[in-house]
Protein backbone atom coordinates (compact mmCIF):
# COMPACT_ATOMS: atom_id res chain seq x y z
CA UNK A 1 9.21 -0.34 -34.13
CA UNK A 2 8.87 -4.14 -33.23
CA UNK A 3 8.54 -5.83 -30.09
CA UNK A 4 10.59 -8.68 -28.64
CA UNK A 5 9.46 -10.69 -25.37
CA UNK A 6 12.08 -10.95 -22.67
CA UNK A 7 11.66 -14.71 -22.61
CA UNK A 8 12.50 -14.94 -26.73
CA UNK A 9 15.58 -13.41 -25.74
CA UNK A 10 16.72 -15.33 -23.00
CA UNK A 11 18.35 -18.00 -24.10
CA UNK A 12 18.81 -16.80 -27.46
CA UNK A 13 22.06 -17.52 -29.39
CA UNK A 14 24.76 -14.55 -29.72
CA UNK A 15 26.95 -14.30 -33.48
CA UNK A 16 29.61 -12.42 -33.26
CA UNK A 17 30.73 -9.98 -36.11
CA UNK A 18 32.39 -13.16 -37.63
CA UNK A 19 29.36 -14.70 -37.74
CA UNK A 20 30.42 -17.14 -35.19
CA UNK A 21 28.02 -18.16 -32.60
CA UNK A 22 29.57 -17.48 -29.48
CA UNK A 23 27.45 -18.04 -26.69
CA UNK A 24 23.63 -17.72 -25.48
CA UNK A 25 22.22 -14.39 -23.82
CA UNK A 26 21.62 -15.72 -20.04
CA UNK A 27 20.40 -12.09 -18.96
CA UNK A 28 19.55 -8.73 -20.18
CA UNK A 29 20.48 -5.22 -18.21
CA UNK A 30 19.28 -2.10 -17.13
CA UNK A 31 21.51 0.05 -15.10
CA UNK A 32 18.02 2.64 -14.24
CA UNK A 33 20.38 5.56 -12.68
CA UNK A 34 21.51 5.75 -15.86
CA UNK A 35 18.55 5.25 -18.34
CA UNK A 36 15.04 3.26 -16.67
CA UNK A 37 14.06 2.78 -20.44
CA UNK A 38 17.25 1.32 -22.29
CA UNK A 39 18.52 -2.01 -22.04
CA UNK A 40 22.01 -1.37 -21.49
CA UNK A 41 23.51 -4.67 -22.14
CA UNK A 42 23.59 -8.64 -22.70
CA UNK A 43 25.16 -10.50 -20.52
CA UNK A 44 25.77 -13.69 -22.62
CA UNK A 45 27.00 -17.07 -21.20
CA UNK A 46 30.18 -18.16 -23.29
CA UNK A 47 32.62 -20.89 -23.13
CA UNK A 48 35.05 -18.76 -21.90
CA UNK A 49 32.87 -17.65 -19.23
CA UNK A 50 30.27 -14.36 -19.02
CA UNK A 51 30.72 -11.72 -21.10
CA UNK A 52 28.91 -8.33 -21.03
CA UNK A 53 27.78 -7.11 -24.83
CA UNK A 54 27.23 -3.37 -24.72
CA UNK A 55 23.68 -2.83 -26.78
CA UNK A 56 25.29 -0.27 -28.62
CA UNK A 57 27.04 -3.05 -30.36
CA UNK A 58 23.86 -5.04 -31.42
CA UNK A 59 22.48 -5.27 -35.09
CA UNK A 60 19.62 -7.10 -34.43
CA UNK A 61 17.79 -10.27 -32.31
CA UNK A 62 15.72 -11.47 -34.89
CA UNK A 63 16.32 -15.49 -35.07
CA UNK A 64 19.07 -14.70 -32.45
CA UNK A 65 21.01 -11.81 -31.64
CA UNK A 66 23.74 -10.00 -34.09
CA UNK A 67 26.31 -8.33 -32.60
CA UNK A 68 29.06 -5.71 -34.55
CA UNK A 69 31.86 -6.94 -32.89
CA UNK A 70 33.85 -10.03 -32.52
CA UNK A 71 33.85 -11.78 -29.14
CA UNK A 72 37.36 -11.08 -28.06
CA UNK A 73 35.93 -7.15 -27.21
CA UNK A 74 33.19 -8.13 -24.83
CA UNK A 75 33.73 -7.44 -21.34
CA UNK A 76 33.86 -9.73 -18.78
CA UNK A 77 30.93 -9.98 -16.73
CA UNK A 78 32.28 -8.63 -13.34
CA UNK A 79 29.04 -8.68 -11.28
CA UNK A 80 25.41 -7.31 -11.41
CA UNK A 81 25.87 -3.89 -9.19
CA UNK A 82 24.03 -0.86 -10.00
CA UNK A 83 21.83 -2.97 -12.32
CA UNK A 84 18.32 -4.54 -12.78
CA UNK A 85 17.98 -7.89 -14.17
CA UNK A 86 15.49 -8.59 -16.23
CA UNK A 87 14.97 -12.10 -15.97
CA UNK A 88 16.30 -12.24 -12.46
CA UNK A 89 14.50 -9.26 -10.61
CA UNK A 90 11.09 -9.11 -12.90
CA UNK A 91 10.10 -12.55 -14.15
CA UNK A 92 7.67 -13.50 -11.01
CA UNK A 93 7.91 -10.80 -9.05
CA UNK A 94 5.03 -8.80 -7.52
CA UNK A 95 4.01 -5.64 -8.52
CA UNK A 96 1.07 -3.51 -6.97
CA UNK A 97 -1.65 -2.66 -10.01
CA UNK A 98 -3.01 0.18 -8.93
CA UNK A 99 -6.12 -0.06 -12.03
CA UNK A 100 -7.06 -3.69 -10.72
CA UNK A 101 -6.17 -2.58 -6.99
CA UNK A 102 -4.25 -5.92 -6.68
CA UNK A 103 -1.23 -7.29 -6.81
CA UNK A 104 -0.38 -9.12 -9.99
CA UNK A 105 3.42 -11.46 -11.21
CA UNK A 106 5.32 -10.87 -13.83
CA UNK A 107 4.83 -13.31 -16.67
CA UNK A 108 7.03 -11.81 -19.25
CA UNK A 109 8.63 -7.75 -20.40
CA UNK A 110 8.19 -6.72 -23.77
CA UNK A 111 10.92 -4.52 -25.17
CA UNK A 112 10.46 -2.62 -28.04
CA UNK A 113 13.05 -2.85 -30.92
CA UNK A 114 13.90 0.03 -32.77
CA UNK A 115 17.47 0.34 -35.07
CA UNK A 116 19.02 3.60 -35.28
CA UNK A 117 22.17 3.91 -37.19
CA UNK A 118 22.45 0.85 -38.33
CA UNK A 119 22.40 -0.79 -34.38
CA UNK A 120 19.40 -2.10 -32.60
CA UNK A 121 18.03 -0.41 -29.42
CA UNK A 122 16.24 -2.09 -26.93
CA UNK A 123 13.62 -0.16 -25.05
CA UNK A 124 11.27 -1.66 -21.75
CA UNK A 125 7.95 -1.45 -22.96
CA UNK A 126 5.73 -3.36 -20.70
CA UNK A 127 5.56 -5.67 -18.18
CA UNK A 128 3.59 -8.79 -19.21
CA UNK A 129 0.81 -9.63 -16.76
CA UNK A 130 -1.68 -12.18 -17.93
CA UNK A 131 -1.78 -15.56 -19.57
CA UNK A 132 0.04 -14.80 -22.63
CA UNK A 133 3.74 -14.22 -21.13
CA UNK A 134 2.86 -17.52 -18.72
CA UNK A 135 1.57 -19.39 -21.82
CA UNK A 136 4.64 -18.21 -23.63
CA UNK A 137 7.48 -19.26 -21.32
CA UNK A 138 5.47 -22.70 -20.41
CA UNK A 139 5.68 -23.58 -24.21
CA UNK A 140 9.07 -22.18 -24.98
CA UNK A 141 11.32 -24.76 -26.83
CA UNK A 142 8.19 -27.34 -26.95
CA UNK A 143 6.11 -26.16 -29.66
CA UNK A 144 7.48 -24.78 -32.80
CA UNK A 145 7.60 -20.93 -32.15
CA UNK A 146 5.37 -20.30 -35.38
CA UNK A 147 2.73 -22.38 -33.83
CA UNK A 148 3.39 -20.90 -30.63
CA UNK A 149 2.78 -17.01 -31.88
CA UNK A 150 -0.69 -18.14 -33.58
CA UNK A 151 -1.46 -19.54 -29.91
CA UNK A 152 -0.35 -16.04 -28.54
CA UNK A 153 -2.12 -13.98 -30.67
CA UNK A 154 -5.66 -15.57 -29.10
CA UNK A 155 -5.02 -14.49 -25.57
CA UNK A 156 -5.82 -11.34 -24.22
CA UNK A 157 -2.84 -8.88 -23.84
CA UNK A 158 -2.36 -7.75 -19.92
CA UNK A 159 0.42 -5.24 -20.12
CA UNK A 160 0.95 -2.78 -17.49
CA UNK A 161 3.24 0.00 -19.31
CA UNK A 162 7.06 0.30 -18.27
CA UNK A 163 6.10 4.51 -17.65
CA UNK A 164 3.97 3.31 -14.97
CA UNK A 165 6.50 1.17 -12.56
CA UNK A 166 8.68 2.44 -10.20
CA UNK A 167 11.86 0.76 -8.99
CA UNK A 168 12.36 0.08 -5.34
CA UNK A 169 14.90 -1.69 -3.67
CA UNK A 170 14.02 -3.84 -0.31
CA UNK A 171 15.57 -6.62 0.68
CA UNK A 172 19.99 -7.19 1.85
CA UNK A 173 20.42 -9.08 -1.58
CA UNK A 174 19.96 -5.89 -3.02
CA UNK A 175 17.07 -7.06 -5.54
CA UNK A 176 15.47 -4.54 -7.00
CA UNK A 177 11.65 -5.33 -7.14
CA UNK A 178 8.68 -3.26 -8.66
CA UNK A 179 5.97 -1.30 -7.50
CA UNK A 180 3.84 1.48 -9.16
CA UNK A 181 4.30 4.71 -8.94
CA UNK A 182 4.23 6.24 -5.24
CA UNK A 183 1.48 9.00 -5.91
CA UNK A 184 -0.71 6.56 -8.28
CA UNK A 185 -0.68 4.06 -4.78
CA UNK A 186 -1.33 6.69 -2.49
CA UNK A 187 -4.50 8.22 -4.38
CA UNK A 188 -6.09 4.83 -3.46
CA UNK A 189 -9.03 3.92 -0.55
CA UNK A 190 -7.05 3.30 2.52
CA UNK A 191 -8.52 0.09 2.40
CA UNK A 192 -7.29 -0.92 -1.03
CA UNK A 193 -4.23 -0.15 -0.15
CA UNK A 194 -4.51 -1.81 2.78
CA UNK A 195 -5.35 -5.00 0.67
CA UNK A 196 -2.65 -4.92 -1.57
CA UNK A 197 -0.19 -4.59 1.70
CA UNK A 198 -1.79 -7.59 2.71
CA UNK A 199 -0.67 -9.64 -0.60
CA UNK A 200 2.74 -8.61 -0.28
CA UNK A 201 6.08 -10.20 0.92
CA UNK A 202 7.47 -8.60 4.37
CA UNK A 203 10.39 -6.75 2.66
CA UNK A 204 8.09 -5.59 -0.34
CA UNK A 205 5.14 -4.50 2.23
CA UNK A 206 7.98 -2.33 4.55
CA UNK A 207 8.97 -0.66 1.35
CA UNK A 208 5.92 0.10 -0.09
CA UNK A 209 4.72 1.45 3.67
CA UNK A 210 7.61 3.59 3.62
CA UNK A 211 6.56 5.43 0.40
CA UNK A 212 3.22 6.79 2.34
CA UNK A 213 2.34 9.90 4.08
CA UNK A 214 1.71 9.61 7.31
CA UNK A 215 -1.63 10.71 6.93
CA UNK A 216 -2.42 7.73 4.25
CA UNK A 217 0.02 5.42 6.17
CA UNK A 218 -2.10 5.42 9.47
CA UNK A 219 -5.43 5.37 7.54
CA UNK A 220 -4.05 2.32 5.55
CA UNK A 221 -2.34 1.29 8.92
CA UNK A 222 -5.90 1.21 10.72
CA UNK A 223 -7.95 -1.43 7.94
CA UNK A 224 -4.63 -4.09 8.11
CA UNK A 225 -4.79 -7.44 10.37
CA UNK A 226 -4.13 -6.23 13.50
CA UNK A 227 -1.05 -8.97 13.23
CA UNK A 228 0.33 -7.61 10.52
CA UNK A 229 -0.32 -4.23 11.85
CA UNK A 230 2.28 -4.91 14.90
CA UNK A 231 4.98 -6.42 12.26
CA UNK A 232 4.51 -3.27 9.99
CA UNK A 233 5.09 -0.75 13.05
CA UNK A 234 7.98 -3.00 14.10
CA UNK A 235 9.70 -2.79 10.91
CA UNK A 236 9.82 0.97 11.46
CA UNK A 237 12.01 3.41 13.15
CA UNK A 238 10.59 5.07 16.44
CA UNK A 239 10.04 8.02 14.85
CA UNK A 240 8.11 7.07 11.75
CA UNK A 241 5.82 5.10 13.62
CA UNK A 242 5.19 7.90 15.97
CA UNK A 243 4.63 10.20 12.74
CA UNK A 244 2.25 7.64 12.05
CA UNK A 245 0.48 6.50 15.51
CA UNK A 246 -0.26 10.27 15.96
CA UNK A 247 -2.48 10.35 12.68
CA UNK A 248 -4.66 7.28 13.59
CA UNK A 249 -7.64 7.45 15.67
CA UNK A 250 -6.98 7.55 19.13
CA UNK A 251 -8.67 4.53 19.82
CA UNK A 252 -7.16 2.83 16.76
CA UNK A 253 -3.70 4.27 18.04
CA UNK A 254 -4.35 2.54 21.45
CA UNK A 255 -5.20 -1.15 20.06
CA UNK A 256 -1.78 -1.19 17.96
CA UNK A 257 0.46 0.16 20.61
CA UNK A 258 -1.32 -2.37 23.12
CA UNK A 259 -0.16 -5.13 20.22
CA UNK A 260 3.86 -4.46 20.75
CA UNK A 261 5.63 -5.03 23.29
CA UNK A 262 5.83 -2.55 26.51
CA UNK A 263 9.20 -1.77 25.37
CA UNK A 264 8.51 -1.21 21.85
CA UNK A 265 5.03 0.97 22.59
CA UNK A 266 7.13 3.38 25.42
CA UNK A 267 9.32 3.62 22.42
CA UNK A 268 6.79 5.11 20.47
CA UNK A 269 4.84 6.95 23.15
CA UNK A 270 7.89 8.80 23.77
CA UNK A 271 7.98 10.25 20.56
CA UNK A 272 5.02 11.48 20.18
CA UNK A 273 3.77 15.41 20.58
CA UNK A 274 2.24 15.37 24.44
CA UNK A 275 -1.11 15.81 23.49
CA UNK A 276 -1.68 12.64 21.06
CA UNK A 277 0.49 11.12 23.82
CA UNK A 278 -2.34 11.74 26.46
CA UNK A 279 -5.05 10.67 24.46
CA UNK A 280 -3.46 7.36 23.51
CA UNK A 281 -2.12 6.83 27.24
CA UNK A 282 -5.70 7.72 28.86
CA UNK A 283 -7.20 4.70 25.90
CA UNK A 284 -4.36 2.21 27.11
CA UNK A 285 -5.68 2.11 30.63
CA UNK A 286 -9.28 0.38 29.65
CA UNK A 287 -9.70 -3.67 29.13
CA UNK A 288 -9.92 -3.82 25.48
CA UNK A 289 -12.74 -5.84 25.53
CA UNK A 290 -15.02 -3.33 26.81
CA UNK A 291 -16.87 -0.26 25.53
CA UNK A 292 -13.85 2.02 27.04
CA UNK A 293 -11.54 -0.30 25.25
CA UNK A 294 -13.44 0.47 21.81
CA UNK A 295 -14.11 4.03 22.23
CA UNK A 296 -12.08 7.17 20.85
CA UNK A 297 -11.68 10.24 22.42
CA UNK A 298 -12.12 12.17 19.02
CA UNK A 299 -15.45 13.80 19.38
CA UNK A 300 -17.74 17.10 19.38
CA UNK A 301 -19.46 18.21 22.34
CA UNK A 302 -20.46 21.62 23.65
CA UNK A 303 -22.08 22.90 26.73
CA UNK A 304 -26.02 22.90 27.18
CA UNK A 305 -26.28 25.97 26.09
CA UNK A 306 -24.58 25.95 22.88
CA UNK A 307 -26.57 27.19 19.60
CA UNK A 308 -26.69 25.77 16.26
CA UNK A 309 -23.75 28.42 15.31
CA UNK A 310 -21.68 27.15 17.71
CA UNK A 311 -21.95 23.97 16.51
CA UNK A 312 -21.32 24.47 12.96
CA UNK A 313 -18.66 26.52 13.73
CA UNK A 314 -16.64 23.39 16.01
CA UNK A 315 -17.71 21.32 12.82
CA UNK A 316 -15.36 23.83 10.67
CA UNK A 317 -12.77 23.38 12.92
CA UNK A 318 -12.74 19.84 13.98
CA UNK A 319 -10.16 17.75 13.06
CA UNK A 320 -11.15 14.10 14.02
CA UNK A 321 -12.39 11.40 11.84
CA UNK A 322 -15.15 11.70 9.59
CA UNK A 323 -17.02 8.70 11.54
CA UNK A 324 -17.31 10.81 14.67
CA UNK A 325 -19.10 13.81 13.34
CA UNK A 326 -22.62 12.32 13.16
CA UNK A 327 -23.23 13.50 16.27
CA UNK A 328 -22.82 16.74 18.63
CA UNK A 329 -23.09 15.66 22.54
CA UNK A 330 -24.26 18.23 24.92
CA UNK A 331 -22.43 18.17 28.29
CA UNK A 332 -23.23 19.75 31.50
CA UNK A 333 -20.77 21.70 33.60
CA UNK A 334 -19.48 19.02 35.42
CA UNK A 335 -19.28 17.03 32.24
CA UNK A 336 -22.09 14.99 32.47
CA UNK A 337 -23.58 14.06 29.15
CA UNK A 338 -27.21 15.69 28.88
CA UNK A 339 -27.76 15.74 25.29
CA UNK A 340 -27.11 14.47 21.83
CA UNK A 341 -28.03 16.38 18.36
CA UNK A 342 -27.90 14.70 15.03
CA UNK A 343 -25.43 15.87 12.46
CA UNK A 344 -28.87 16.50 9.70
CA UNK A 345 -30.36 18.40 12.48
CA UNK A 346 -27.91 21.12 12.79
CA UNK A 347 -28.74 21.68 8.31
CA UNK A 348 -32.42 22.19 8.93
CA UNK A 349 -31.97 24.60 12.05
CA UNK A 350 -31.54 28.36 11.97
CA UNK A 351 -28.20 29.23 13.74
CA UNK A 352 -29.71 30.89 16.86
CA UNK A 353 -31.49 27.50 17.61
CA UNK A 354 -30.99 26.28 21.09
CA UNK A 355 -29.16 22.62 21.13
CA UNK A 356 -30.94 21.43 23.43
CA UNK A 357 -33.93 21.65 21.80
CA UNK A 358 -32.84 19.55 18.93
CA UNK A 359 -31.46 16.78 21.62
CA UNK A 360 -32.20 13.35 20.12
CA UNK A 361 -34.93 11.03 22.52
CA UNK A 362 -34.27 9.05 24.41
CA UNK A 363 -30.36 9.87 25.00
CA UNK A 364 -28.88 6.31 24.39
CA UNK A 365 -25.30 6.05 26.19
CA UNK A 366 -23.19 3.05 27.67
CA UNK A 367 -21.16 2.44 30.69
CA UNK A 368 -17.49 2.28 30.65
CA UNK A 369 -17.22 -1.20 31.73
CA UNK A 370 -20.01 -1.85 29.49
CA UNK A 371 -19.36 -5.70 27.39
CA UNK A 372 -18.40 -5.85 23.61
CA UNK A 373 -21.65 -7.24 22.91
CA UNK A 374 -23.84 -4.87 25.40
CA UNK A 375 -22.09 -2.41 22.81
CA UNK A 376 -23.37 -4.63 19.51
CA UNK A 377 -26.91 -5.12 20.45
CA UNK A 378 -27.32 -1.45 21.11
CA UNK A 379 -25.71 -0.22 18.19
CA UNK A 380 -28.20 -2.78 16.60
CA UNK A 381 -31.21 -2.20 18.66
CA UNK A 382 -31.26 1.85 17.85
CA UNK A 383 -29.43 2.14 14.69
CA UNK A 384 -26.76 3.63 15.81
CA UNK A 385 -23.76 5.56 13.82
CA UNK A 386 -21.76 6.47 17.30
CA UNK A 387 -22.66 5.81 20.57
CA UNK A 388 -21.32 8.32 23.80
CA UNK A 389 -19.73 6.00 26.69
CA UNK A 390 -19.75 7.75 30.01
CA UNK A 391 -18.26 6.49 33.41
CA UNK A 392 -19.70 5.93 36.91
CA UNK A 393 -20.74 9.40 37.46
CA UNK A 394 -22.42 10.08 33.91
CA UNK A 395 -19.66 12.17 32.56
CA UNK A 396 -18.84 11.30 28.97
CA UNK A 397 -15.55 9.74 27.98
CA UNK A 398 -15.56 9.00 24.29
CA UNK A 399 -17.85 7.58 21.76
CA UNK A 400 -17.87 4.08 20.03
CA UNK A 401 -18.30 4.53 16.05
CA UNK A 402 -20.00 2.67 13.50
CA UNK A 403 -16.81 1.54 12.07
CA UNK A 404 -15.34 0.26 15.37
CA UNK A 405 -18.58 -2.27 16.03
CA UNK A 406 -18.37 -3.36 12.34
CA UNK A 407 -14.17 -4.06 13.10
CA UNK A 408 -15.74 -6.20 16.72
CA UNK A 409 -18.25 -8.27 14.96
CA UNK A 410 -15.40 -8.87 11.63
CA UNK A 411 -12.94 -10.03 14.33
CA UNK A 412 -15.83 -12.91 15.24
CA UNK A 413 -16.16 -14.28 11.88
């Protein structure tokens, strides 16, 4: 089995079974619902206008491409519907590697030859992302191609195999761009992902968002530009984006929706379950730029009296982000904060422990109303992984999170 670069092909000249040369191959075809490995045809530029040359009719393509029957046959070229142009909808497009977590172009495809019954098939092998396919179509028709493949073979191959791209379609023109596969993307860090959104064009980033559980989608959704963020949830039905907004962090979900328009965040509000709704809805009320602004409602707390046991036991069952579990707050019956129990304590404790006698001193809290950077230069001063805010009265509200200060001071930069 040989291989043949895309860009060899292109512009290669077509003999008919006469041996007449009649025309040059302006693109090559994939129709993927029927085959996403076989090149179905040629679509070769003649003087009588396009023609499409089935593949099963080819003999070979080396030093230009043989076909079994004479020209008169060929189809004519009635529009690309239903199929993927190689040249067109690969050279320079985006893809997502998932191995380099980037987004890399396409330089070049190589399609592996192989003749079986006396015609040649064309198979997608790989798409060609490094310097040789650039190097390749820079120097194409200026340097002797036997020069030109003794060039090639020094650079370093970059092929990311055919078996690992997806096809997706995006944008009205009815492209077809690339991506890798779905599952490969989601098994990514949220932030990776997030990255790799980042580096993509609108239509490309919508479709690749849409491929994402919600679960990934709002942890993805919550390390994106808060810009882009907003333009992402726009691009979305109500519905997804309330799929979504209810997996985020409340506090997270509460930044976003304050991003959008009042129209487009009721929108969304509306569709979510009543209890996410609340949570979000209670965060929307607070300045942003405060400690109630940056806080999420997410947290553990028991009453005074709680025992180690009960506070393992919430752990099973909590379902809030990892960030917030550091900490177990002790609250009295009217919901004042009174207490506050590291995570590592609860491991070394027997379970009929008292909490309140593993309460951390001093118990460090902020107001409500309490300045962005009152929140930094406490998080800083005690070394803090979540700090409880509480309101006028002492009753605790939420807690700020290690994360959410690191987010603040980013923002600055």
């Amino acid at each position: 089995m040989g291989t043949l670069a895309l860009t060899e092909l292109l512009g290669a000249p077509v003999y008919d079974s006469t041996g007449t040369q009649a025309g040059r191959v302006r693109e090559v075809a994939l129709c993927p619902q029927e085959d996403p490995q076989r090149v179905t045809a040629l679509i070769v530029k003649t003087k009588d206008g396009d023609r499409l040359l089935g593949t099963s009719a080819l003999v070979s393509a080396n030093g230009g491409v043989r076909a079994a029957t004479p020209s008169s046959q060929w189809t004519k070229y009635a529009g690309s519907e239903g199929m993927l142009l190689l040249g067109r909808d690969l050279l320079d497009q985006q893809i997502i590697d998932v191995h380099g977590r980037k987004v890399v172009r396409v330089n070049d495809v190589d399609l592996h030859e192989d003749v079986s019954n006396h015609h040649l098939v064309l198979k997608m092998g790989a798409v060609d992302v490094g310097s040789r396919g650039a190097v390749r179509r820079l120097l194409k028709g200026l340097v002797p191609m036997a020069a030109l493949r003794k060039l090639l073979d020094r650079l370093p191959e970059k092929p990311i195999p055919w078996d690992f791209v997806d096809l997706i379609e995006t944008d009205p023109a009815r492209r077809v761009k690339l991506k890798i596969s779905h599952e490969r993307l989601a098994k990514l860090h949220p932030a990776d992902i997030a990255d790799i959104i980042e580096e993509l064009a609108p239509a490309e980033r919508e479709a690749v968002f849409q491929t994402l559980d919600e679960e990934v989608a709002a942890e993805t959704l919550e390390e994106i530009n808060p810009k882009l963020q907003a333009a992402i949830v726009n691009s979305l039905d109500s519905d997804k984006a309330a799929d979504i907004v209810e997996e985020m962090d409340p506090d997270a979900a509460a930044d976003l929706l304050a991003d959008l328009s009042p129209e487009r965040s009721e929108e969304i509000l509306e569709e979510m379950e009543p209890e996410q709704r609340e949570d979000v809805e209670e965060l929307l009320e607070f300045e942003e730029d405060t400690a109630a602004g940056r806080m999420t409602t997410d947290y553990m707390a028991l009453p005074e009296n709680a025992t180690v046991r009960d506070a393992v036991e919430m752990l099973r069952n909590f379902e809030g982000g990892v960030e917030t579990v550091s900490t177990v707050y002790l609250v009295a019956d009217d919901e004042k904060l009174v207490g506050a129990v590291p995570l590592p304590m609860l491991v070394l404790s027997a379970p009929e422990t008292p909490l309140k006698e593993l309460s951390a001193d001093p118990l460090v809290s902020v107001h409500a109303g309490a300045s962005e950077k009152d929140v930094a230069e406490t998080f800083d001063k005690y070394n803090l992984l979540t700090l409880p805010v509480v309101d006028d009265e002492g009753k605790l509200t939420g807690v700020i999170t290690a994360d959410d200060v690191i987010s603040l001071l980013r923002s600055r930069l």
